[in-house]
C-alpha atoms as a PDB file:
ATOM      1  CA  UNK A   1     -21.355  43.260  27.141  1.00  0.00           C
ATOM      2  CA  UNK A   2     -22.408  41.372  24.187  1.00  0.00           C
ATOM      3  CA  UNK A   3     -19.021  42.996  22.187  1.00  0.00           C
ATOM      4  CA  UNK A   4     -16.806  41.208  25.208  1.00  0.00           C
ATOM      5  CA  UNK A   5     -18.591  37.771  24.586  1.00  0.00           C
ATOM      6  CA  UNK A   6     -17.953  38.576  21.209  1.00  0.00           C
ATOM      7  CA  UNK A   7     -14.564  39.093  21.310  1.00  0.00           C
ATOM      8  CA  UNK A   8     -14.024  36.182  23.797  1.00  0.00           C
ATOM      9  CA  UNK A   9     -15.375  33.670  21.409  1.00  0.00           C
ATOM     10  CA  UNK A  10     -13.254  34.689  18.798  1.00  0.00           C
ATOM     11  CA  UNK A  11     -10.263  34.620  20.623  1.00  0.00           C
ATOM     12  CA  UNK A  12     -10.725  31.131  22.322  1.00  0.00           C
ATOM     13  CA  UNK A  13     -11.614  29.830  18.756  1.00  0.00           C
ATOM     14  CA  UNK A  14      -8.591  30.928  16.720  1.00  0.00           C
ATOM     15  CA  UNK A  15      -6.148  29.454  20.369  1.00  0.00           C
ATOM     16  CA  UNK A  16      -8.599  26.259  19.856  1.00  0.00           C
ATOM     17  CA  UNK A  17      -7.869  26.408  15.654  1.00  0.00           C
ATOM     18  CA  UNK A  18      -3.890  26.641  16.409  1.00  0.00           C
ATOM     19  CA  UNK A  19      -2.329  23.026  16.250  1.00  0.00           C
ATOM     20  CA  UNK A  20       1.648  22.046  16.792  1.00  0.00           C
ATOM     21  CA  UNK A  21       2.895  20.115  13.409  1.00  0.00           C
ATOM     22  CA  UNK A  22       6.123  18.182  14.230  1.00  0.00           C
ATOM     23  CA  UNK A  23       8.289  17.861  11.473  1.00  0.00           C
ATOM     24  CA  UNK A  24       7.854  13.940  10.803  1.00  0.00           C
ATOM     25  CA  UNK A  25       4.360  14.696  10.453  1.00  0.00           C
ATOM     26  CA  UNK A  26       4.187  17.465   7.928  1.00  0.00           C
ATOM     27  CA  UNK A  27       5.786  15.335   5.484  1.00  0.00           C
ATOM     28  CA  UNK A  28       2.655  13.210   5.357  1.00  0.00           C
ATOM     29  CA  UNK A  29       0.489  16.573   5.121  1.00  0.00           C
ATOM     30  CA  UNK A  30       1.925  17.869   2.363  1.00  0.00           C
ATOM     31  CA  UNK A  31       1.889  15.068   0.209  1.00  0.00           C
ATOM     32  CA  UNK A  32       0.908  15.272  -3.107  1.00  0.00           C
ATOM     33  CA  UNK A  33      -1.979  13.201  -3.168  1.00  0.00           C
ATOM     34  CA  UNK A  34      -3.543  14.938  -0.279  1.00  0.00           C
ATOM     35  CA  UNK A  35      -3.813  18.043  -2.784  1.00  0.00           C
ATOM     36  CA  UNK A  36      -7.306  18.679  -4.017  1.00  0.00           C
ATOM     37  CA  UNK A  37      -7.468  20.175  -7.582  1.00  0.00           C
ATOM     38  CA  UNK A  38      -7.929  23.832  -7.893  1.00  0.00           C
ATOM     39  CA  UNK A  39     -10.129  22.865 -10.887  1.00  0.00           C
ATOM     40  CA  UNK A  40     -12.225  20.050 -10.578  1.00  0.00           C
ATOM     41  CA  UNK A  41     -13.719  19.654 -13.658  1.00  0.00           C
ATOM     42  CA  UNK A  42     -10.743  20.493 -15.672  1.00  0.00           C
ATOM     43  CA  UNK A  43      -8.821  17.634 -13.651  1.00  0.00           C
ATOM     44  CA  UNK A  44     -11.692  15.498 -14.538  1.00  0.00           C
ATOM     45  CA  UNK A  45     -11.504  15.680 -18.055  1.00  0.00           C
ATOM     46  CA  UNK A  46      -7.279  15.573 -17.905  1.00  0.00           C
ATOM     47  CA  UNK A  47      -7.641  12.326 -15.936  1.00  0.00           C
ATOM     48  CA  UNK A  48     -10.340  11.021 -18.249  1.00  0.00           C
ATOM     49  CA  UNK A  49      -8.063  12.002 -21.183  1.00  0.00           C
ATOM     50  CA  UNK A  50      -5.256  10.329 -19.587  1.00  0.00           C
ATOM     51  CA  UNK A  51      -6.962   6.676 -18.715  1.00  0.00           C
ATOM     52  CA  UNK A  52      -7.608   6.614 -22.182  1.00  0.00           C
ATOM     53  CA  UNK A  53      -4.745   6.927 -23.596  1.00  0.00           C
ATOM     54  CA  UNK A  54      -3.477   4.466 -20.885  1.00  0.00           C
ATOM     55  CA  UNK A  55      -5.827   2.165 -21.945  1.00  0.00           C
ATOM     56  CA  UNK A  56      -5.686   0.273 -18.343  1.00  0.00           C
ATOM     57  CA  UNK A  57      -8.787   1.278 -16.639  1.00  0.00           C
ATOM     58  CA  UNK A  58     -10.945   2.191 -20.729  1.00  0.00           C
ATOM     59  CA  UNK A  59     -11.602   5.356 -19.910  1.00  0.00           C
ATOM     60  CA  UNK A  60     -13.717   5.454 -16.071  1.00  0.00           C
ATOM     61  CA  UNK A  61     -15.738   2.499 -17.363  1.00  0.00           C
ATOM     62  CA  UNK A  62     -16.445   3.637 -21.211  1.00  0.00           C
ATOM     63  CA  UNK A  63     -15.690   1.019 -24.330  1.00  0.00           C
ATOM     64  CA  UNK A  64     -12.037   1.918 -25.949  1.00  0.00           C
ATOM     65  CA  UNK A  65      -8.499   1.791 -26.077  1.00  0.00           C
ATOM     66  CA  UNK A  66      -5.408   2.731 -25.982  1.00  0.00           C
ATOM     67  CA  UNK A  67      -5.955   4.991 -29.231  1.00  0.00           C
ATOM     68  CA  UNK A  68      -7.881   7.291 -27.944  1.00  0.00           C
ATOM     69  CA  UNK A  69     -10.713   6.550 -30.390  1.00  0.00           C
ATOM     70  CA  UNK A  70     -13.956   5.936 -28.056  1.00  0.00           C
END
């Protein structure tokens, strides 16, 4: 009996977990920015790397510029 209840929960949560995706709306799901790195810290350091050599935002809030020389 408790194999049935079991088995019925599992079933009625993978029908619950299944969702219809019209077409206008998958563009907005698979954008880009939605994406969450497969690396966190590594996209940390590339986006710290990058601000400062952008020199627009120093560098998440440390002193520098542009050069890269913090």
């Amino acid at each position: 009996m408790k194999r049935l209840g079991l088995a019925l929960v599992l079933v009625g949560g993978a029908l619950v977990a299944c969702a219809r995706v019209r077409p206008h709306e998958r563009q907005i799901l698979a954008h880009p920015g939605l994406a969450q790195p497969p690396w966190p810290e590594q996209h940390a350091a590339h986006q710290h790397v990058y601000q400062i050599r952008e020199g627009s935002e120093g560098a998440a809030g440390a002193g520098g510029g542009g050069c890269g020389c913090n």
